[in-house]
C-alpha atoms as a PDB file:
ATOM      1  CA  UNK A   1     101.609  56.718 120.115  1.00  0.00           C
ATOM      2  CA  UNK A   2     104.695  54.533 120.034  1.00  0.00           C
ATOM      3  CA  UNK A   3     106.395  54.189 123.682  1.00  0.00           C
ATOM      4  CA  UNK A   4     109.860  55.360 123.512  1.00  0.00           C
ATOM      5  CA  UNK A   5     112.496  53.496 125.562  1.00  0.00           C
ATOM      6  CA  UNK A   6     114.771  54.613 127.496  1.00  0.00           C
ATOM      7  CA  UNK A   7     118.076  54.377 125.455  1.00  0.00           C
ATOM      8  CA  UNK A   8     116.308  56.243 122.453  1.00  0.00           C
ATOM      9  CA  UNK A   9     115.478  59.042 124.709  1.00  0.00           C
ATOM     10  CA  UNK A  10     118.065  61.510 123.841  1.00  0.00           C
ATOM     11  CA  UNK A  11     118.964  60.416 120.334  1.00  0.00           C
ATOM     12  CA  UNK A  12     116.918  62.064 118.363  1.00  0.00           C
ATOM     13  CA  UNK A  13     115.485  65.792 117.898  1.00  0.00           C
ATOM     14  CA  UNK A  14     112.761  66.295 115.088  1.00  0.00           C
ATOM     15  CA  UNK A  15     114.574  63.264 113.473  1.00  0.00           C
ATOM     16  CA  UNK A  16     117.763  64.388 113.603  1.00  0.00           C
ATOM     17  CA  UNK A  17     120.990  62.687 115.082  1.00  0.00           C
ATOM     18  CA  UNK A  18     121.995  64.574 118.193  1.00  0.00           C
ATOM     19  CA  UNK A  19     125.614  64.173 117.812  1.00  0.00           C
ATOM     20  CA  UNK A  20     127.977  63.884 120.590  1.00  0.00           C
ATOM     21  CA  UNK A  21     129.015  68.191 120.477  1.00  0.00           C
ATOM     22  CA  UNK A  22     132.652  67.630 120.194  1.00  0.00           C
ATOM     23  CA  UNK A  23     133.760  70.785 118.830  1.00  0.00           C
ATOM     24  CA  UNK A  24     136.872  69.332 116.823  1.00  0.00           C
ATOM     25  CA  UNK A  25     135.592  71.568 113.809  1.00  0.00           C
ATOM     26  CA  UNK A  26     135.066  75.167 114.712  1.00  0.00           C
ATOM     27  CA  UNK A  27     135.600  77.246 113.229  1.00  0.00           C
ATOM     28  CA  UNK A  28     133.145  76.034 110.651  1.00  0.00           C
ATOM     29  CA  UNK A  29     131.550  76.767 107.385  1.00  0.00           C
ATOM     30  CA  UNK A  30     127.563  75.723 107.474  1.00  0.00           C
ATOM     31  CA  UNK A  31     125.832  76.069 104.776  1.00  0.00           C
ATOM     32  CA  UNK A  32     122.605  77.146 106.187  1.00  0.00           C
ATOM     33  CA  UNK A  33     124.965  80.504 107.245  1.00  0.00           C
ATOM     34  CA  UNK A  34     126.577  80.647 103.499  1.00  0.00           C
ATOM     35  CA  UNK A  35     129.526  81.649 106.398  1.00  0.00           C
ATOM     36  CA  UNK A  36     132.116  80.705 108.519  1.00  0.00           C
ATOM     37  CA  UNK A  37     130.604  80.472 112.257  1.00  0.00           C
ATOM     38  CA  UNK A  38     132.134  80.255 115.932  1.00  0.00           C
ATOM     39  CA  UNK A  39     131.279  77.422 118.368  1.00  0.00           C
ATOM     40  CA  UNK A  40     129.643  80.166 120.111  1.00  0.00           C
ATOM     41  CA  UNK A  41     127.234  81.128 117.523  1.00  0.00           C
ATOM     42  CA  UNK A  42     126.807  77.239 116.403  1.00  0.00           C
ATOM     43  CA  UNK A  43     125.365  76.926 120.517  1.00  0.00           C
ATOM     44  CA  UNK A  44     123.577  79.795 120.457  1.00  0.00           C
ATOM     45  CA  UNK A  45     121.826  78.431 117.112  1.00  0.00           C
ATOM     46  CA  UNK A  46     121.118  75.081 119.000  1.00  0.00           C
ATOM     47  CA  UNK A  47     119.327  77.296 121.672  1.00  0.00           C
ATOM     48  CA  UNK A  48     117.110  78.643 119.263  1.00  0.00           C
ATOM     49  CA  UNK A  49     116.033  75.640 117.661  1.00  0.00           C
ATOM     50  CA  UNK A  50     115.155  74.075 121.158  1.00  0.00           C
ATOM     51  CA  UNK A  51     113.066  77.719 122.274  1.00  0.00           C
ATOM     52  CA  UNK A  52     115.235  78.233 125.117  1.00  0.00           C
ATOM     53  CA  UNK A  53     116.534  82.070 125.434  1.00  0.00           C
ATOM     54  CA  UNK A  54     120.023  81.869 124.135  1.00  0.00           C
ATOM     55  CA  UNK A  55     122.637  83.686 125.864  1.00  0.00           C
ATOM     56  CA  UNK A  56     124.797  86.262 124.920  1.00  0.00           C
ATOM     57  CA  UNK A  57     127.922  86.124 122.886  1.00  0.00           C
ATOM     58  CA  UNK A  58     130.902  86.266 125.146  1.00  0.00           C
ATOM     59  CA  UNK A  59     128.165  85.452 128.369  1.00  0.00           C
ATOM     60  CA  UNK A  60     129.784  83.394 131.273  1.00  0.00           C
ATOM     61  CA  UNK A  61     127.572  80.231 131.175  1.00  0.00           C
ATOM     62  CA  UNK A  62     128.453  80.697 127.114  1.00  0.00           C
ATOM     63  CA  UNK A  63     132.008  80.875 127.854  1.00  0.00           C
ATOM     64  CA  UNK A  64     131.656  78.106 130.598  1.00  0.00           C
ATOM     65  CA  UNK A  65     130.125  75.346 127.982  1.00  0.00           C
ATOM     66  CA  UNK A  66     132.653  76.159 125.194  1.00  0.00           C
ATOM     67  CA  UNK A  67     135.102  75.498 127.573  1.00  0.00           C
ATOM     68  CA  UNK A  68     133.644  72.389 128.640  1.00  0.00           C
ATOM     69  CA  UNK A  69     132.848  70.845 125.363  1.00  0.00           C
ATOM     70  CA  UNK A  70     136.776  71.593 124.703  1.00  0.00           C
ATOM     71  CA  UNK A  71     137.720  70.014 127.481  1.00  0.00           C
ATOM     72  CA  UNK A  72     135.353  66.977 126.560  1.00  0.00           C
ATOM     73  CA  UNK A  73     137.506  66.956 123.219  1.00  0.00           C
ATOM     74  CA  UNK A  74     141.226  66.855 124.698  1.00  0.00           C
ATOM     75  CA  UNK A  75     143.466  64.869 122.402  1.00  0.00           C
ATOM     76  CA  UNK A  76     141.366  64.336 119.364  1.00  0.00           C
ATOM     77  CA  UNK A  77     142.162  65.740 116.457  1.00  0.00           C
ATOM     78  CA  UNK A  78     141.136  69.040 114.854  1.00  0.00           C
ATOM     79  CA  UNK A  79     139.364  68.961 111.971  1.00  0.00           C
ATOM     80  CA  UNK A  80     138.393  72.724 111.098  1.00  0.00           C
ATOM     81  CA  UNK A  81     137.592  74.295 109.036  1.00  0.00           C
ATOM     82  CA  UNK A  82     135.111  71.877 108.841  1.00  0.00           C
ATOM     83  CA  UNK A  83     131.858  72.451 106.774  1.00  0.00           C
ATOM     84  CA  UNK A  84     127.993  71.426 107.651  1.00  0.00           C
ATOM     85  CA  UNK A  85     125.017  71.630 106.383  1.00  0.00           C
END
């Protein structure tokens, strides 16, 4: 096994980009929903795909990180609808 340093750690998941979650694009149209989807749902999805218990719609801590991740995007621009894969 490869050692991994310590700027890669965090890049990656599976081989996947993790991007940087600004949420400039929400509501969005993924693909893999054939649907439009809230940031909400896009976390709770995220959750999922890492095995942690996802929390509800509408939860505090949900509520809290949306509003955070906003807050982390202040003045860019919007881009939704966006679509993803």
């Amino acid at each position: 096994m490869r050692p991994v340093s310590r700027r890669q750690l965090g890049t990656a998941a599976r081989g996947n980009v993790i991007p940087q979650a600004h949420p400039t694009g929400y509501p969005l149209y993924r693909l893999e929903w054939q649907a439009l989807g809230s940031l909400q749902r896009r976390l709770r999805n995220c959750l999922v795909g890492i095995r942690a218990e996802p929390y509800d719609y509408g939860a505090p801590e949900m509520v809290d990180l949306e509003l955070y991740l906003m807050w982390r995007a202040r003045g860019m621009t919007m881009e939704a609808p966006a679509v993803r894969p």
